[in-house]
Protein backbone atom coordinates (compact mmCIF):
# COMPACT_ATOMS: atom_id res chain seq x y z
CA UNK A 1 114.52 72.13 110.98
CA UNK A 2 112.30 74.00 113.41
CA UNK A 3 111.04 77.20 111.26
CA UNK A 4 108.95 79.70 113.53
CA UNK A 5 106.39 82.18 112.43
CA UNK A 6 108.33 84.89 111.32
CA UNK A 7 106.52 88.65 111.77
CA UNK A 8 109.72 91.03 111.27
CA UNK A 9 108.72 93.83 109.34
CA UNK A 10 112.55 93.84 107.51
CA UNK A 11 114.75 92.28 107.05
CA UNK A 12 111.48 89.85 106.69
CA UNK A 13 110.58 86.15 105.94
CA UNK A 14 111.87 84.69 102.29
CA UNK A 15 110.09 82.09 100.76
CA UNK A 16 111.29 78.53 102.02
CA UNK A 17 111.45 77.23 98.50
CA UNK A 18 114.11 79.92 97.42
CA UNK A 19 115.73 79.70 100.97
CA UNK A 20 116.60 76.25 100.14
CA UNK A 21 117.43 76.42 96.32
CA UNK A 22 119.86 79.36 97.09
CA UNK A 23 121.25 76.98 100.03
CA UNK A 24 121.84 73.92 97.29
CA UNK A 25 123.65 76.41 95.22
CA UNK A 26 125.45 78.51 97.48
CA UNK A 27 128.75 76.94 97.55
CA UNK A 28 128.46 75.46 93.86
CA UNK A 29 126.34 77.27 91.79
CA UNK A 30 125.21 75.27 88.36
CA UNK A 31 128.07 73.04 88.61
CA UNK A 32 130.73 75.91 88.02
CA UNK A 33 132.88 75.16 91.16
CA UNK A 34 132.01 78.39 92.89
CA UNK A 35 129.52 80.12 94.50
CA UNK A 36 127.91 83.12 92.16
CA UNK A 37 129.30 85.44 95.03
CA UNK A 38 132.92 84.79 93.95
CA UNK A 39 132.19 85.25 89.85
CA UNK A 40 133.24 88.41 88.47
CA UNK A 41 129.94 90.41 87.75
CA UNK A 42 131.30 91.18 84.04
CA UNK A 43 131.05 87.63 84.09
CA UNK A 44 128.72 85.71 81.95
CA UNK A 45 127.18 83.64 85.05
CA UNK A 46 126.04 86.39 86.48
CA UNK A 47 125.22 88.41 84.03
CA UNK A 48 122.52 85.98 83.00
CA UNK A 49 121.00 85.89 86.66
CA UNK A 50 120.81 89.60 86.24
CA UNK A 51 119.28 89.86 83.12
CA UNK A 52 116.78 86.99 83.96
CA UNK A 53 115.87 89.43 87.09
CA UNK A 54 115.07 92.38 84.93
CA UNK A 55 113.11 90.12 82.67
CA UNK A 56 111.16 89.30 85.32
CA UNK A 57 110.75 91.96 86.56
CA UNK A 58 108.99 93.19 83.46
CA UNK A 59 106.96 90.64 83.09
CA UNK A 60 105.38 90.99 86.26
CA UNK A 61 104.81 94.78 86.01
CA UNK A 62 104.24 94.63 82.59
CA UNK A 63 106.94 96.84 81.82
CA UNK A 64 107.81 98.19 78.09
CA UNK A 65 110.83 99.38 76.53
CA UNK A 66 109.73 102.94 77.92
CA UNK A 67 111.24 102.22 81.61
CA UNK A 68 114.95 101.03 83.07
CA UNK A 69 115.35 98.81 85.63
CA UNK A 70 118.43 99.27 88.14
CA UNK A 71 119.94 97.29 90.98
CA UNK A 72 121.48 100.21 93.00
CA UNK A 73 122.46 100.07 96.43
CA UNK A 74 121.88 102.19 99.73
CA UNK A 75 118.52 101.59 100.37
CA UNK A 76 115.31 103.64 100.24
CA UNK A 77 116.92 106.22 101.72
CA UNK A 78 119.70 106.65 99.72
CA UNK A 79 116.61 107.40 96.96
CA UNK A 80 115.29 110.05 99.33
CA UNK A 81 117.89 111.84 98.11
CA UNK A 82 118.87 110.87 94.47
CA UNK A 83 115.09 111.41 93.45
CA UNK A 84 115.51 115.08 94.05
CA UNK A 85 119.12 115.12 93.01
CA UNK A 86 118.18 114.01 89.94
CA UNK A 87 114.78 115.75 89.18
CA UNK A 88 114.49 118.88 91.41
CA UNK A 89 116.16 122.07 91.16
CA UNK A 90 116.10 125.52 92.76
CA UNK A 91 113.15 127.61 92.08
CA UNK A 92 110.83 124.56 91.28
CA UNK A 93 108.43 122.47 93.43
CA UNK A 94 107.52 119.16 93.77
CA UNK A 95 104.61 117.93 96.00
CA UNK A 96 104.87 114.91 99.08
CA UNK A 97 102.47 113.30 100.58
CA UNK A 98 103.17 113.30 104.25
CA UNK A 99 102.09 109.98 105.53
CA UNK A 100 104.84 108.75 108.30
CA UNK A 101 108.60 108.24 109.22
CA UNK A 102 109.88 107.75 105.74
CA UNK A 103 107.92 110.62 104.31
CA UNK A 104 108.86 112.69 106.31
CA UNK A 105 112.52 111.82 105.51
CA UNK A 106 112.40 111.70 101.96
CA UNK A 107 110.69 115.72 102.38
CA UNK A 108 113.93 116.82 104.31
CA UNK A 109 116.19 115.53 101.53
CA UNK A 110 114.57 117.01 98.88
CA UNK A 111 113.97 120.40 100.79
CA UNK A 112 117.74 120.22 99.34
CA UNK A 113 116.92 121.16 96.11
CA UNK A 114 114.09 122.79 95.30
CA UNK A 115 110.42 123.69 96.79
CA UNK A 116 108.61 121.16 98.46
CA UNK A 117 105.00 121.52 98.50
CA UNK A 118 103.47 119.37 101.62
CA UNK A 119 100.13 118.12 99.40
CA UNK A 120 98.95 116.39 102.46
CA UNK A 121 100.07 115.27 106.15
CA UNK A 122 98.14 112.37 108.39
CA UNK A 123 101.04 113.62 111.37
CA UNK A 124 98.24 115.76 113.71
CA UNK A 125 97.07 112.18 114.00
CA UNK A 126 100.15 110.33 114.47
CA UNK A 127 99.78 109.25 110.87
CA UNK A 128 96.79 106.92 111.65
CA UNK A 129 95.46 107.45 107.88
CA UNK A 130 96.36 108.12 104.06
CA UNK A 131 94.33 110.73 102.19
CA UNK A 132 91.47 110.47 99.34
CA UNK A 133 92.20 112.41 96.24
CA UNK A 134 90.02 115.51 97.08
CA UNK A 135 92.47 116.39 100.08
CA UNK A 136 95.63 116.42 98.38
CA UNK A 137 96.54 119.85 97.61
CA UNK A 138 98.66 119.63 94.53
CA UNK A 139 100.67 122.24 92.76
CA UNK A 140 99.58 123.10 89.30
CA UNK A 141 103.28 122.65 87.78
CA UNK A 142 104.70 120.21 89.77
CA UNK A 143 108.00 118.58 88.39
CA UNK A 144 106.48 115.01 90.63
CA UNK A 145 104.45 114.21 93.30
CA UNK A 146 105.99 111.89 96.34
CA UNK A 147 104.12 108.96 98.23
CA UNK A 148 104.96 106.13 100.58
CA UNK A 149 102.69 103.68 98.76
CA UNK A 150 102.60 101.22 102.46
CA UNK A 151 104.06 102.92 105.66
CA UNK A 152 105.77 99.81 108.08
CA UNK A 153 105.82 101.90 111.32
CA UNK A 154 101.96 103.38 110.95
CA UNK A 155 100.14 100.28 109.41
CA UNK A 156 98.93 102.30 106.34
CA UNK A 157 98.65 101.73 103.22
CA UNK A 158 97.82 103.60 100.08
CA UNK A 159 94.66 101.80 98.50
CA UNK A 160 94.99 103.05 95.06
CA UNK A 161 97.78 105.10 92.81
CA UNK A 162 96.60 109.33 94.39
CA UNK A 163 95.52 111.08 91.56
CA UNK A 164 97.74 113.55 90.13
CA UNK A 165 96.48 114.92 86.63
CA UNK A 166 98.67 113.32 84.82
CA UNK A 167 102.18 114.93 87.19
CA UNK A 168 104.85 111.63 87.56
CA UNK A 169 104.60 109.93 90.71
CA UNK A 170 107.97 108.93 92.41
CA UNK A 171 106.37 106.19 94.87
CA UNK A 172 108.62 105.04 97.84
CA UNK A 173 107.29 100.94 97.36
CA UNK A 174 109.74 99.78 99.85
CA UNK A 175 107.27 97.29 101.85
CA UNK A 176 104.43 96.30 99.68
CA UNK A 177 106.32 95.87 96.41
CA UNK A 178 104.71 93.41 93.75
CA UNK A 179 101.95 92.60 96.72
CA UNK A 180 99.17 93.78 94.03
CA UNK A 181 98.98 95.15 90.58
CA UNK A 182 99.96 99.09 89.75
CA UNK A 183 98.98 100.98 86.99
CA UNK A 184 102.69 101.68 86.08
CA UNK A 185 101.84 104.37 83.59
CA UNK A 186 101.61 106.78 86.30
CA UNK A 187 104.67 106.65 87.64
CA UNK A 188 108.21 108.43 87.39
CA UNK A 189 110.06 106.47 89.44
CA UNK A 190 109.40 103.25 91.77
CA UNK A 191 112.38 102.23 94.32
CA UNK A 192 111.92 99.56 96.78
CA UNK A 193 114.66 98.22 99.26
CA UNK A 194 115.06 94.46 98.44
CA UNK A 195 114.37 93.41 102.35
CA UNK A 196 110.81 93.28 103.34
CA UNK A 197 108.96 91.62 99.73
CA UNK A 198 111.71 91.02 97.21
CA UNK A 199 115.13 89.52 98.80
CA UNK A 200 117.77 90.34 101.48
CA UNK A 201 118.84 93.42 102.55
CA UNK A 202 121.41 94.97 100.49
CA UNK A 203 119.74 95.43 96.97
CA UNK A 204 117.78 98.48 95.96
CA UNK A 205 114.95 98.03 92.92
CA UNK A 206 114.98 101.74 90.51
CA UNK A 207 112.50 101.53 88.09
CA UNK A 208 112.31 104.67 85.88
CA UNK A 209 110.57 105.80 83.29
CA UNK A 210 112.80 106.66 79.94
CA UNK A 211 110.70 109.98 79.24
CA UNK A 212 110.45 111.46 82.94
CA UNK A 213 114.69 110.53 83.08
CA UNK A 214 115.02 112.41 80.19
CA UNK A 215 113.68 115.76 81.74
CA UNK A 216 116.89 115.09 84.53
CA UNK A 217 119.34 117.42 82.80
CA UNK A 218 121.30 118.70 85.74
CA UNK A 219 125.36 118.83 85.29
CA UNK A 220 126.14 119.19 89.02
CA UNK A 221 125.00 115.48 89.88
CA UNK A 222 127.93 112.95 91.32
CA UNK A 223 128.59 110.32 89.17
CA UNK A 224 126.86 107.29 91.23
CA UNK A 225 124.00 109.95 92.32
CA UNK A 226 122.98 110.14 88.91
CA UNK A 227 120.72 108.33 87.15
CA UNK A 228 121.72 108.40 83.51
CA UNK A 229 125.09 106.58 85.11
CA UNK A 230 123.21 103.28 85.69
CA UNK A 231 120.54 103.63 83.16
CA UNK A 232 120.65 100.48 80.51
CA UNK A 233 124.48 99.37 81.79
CA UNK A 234 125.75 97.97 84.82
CA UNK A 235 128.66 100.29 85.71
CA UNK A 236 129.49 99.27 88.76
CA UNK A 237 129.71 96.18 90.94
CA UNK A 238 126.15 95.52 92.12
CA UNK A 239 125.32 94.03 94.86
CA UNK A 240 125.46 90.30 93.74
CA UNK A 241 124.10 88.01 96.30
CA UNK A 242 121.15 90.15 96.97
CA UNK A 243 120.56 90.20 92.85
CA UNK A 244 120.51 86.36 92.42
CA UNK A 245 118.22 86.48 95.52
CA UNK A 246 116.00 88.42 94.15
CA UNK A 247 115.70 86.58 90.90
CA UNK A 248 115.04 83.74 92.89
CA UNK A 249 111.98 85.67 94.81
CA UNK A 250 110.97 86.92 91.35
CA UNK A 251 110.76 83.44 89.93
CA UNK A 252 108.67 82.30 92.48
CA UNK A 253 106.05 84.79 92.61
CA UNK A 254 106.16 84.14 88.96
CA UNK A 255 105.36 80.06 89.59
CA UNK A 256 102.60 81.56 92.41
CA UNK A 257 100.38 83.28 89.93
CA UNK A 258 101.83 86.70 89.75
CA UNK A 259 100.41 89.90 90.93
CA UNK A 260 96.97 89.22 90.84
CA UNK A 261 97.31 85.97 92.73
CA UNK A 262 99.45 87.57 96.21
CA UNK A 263 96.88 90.59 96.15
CA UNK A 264 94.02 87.88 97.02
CA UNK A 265 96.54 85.89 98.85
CA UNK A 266 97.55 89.12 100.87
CA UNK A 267 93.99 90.41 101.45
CA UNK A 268 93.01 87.30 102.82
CA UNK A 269 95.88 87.10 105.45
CA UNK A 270 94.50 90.78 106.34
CA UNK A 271 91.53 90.05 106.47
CA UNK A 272 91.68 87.18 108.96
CA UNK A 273 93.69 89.37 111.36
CA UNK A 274 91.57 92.04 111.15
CA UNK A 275 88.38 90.34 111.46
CA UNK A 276 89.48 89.42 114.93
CA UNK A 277 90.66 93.00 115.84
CA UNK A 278 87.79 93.32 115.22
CA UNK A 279 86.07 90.81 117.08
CA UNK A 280 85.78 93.50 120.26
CA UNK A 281 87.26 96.29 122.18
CA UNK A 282 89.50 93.95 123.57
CA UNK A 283 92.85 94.61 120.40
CA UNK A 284 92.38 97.93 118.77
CA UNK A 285 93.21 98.61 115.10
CA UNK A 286 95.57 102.10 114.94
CA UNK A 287 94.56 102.46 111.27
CA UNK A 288 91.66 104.00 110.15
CA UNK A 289 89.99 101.33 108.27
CA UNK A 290 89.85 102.74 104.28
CA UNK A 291 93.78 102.88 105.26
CA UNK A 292 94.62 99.89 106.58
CA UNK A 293 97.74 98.06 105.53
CA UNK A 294 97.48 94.88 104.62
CA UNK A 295 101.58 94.08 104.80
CA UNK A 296 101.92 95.47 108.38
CA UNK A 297 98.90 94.93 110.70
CA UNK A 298 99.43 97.19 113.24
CA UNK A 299 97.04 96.96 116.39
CA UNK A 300 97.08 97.77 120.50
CA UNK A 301 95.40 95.67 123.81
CA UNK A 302 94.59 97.51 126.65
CA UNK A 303 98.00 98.75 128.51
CA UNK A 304 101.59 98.43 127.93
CA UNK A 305 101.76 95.58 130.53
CA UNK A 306 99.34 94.08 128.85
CA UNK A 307 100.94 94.12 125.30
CA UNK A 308 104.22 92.83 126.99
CA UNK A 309 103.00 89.78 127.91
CA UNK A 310 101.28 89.05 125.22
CA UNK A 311 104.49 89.26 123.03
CA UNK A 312 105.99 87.29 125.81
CA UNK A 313 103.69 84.52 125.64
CA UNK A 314 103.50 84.64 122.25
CA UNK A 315 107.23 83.47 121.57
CA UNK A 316 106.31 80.21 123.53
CA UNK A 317 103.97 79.51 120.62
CA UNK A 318 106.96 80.51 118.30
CA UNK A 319 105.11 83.91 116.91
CA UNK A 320 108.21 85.73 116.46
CA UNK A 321 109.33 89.94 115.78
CA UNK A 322 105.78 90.94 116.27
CA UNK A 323 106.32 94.10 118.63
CA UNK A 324 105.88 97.07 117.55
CA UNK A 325 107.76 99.40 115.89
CA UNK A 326 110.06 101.46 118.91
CA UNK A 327 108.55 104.89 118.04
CA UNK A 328 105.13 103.77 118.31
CA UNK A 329 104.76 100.80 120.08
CA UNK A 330 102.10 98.32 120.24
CA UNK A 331 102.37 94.78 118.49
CA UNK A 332 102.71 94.56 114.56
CA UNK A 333 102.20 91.75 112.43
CA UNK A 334 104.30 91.85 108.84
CA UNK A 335 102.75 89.07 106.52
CA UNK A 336 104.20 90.03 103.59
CA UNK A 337 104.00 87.65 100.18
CA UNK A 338 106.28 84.95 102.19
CA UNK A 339 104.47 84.90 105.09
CA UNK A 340 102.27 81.92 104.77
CA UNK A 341 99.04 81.68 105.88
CA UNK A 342 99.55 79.12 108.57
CA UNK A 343 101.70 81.65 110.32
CA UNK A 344 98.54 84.31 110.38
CA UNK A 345 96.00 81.38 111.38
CA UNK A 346 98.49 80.35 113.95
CA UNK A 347 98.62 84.20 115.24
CA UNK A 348 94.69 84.45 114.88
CA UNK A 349 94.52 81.28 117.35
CA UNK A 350 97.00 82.83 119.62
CA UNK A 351 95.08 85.99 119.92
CA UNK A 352 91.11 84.19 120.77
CA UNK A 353 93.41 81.94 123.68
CA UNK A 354 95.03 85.03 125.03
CA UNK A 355 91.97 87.15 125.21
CA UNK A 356 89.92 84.06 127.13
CA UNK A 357 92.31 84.65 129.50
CA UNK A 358 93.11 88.32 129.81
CA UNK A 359 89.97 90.00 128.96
């Protein structure tokens, strides 16, 4: 087995361990003669692996009986749209922070429903930053207030929960999902596609809390758009593999240490590729620095010739998926929880060689 470094910013790097114990029981799961992607979900096989995943689930956020937990499917940006669906209608407002691509989509769905109050927006700087508290302008009656809590494309990343006075967040946690600790008492919602922290692509994470749900009391919402349908039942056939997956990802950032552990694991990856960004002029940070990511490491070298051969030359030393995203450009590093930190030293070494012999 020849394993490269493995940068993709999503679908992104599992964890080896559950890479292999999902390959062991792939074709016979527990001894049951079939893989758990041919058991009926009503069965009780899988219904075990997906209560065992919402278990862990809140364990690791620390979750009470006050919030559901749903395995939906469609990505975050099928939540771009149920979020409003569900909690926005004509006549009322709810505020977004504008801090990239996916904020930005999320405000044209919900533009929808109801009013949309831009509280900030980092886009007169091609999104190089994410704001403090004293310049987001918030509406007094608010129904929720939006954010992208880590933005892949930009290489931001919110540093703390924004304060709202107490309004619900809904928090688009897509790519830095149980990275660090959250103080889940301020939040409405939290939805995360499966495919950059958690699992492979195909599984969407809902968390919701019971008392903001309750204030959803629209009639007009389809039957799958609405929340209520999945809250505390499984009514319709989720998206299996991607479930079990995710157990198994849960599990072992369970065995790791939890929360607490990956947000010192996570800083210290960052760190080490930012300290040689930093180094000299010759890589550039795009981030301002109280913004910086520390899931997507976003950073530039002198021209674009320049940046193509290093990403050339850096697949000979089997640092793969690290250019940048295609509206920006540049080269970006994903080291999310599974990225180990071989792979970052590995990138850090590449980096010192290639500028003693390009700069």
């Amino acid at each position: 087995m020849n394993r490269i470094h493995n940068f993709s910013a999503g679908p992104a790097i599992l964890p080896l361990e559950v890479l292999q114990k999902a390959q062991e029981e792939f074709v016979d799961y527990k001894g049951t003669g079939t893989s758990i992607i041919e058991k009926s979900h009503r069965g009780a096989d899988y219904v075990e692996v997906d209560a065992k995943a919402r278990e862990r689930l809140v364990q690791l956020l620390g979750l009470g009986d006050d919030f559901e937990v749903m395995f939906l499917q469609g990505g975050a940006s099928t939540q771009f749209l149920m979020a409003p669906y569900n909690f926005l209608s004509e006549g009322e407002t709810a505020d977004y922070i504008n801090t990239g691509t996916w904020s930005t989509k999320a405000i044209k769905e919900a533009k929808r429903f109801g009013n949309v109050n831009e509280a900030f927006t980092s886009a007169d700087s091609n999104f190089h930053r994410v704001p403090t508290d004293d310049e987001l302008s918030l509406t007094d009656d608010a129904k929720f207030v939006h954010f992208t809590s880590n933005n892949t494309i930009f290489g931001t990343q919110f540093p703390l929960e924004p304060e709202t006075n107490g309004v619900p967040l809904v928090c688009d946690a897509s790519s830095d999902f149980l990275s660090r600790p959250i103080d889940i008492s301020k939040y409405g919602i939290i939805y995360a596609g499966a495919q950059k922290n958690l699992g492979p692509a195909g599984v969407t994470v809902v968390i919701v809390n019971k008392q903001f749900l309750a204030t959803s009391n629209k009639s007009d919402i389809p039957t799958m758009m609405n929340y209520n349908t999945h809250a505390g039942k499984m009514f319709n056939t989720p998206p299996v593999f991607g479930v079990y997956m995710v157990g198994l990802v849960l599990e072992w950032i369970q065995e790791k240490g939890g929360l607490d552990y990956f947000k010192t694991f996570n800083e210290e990856k960052a760190g080490l590729l930012y300290n040689e960004i930093d180094a000299d002029d010759f890589y550039r940070g795009t981030a301002e620095e109280r913004s910086r990511s520390n899931m997507n490491v976003c950073f530039r070298l002198g021209n674009e010739d320049l940046e193509a051969k290093f990403l050339t030359e850096a697949k000979a030393y089997h640092l793969d998926a690290l250019k940048g995203h295609r509206s920006v450009g540049g080269i970006r590093a994903s080291i999310y929880n599974a990225c180990p930190r071989e792979s970052v030293v590995a990138l850090v070494d590449f980096m010192k060689d290639f500028r003693s012999k390009n700069g």
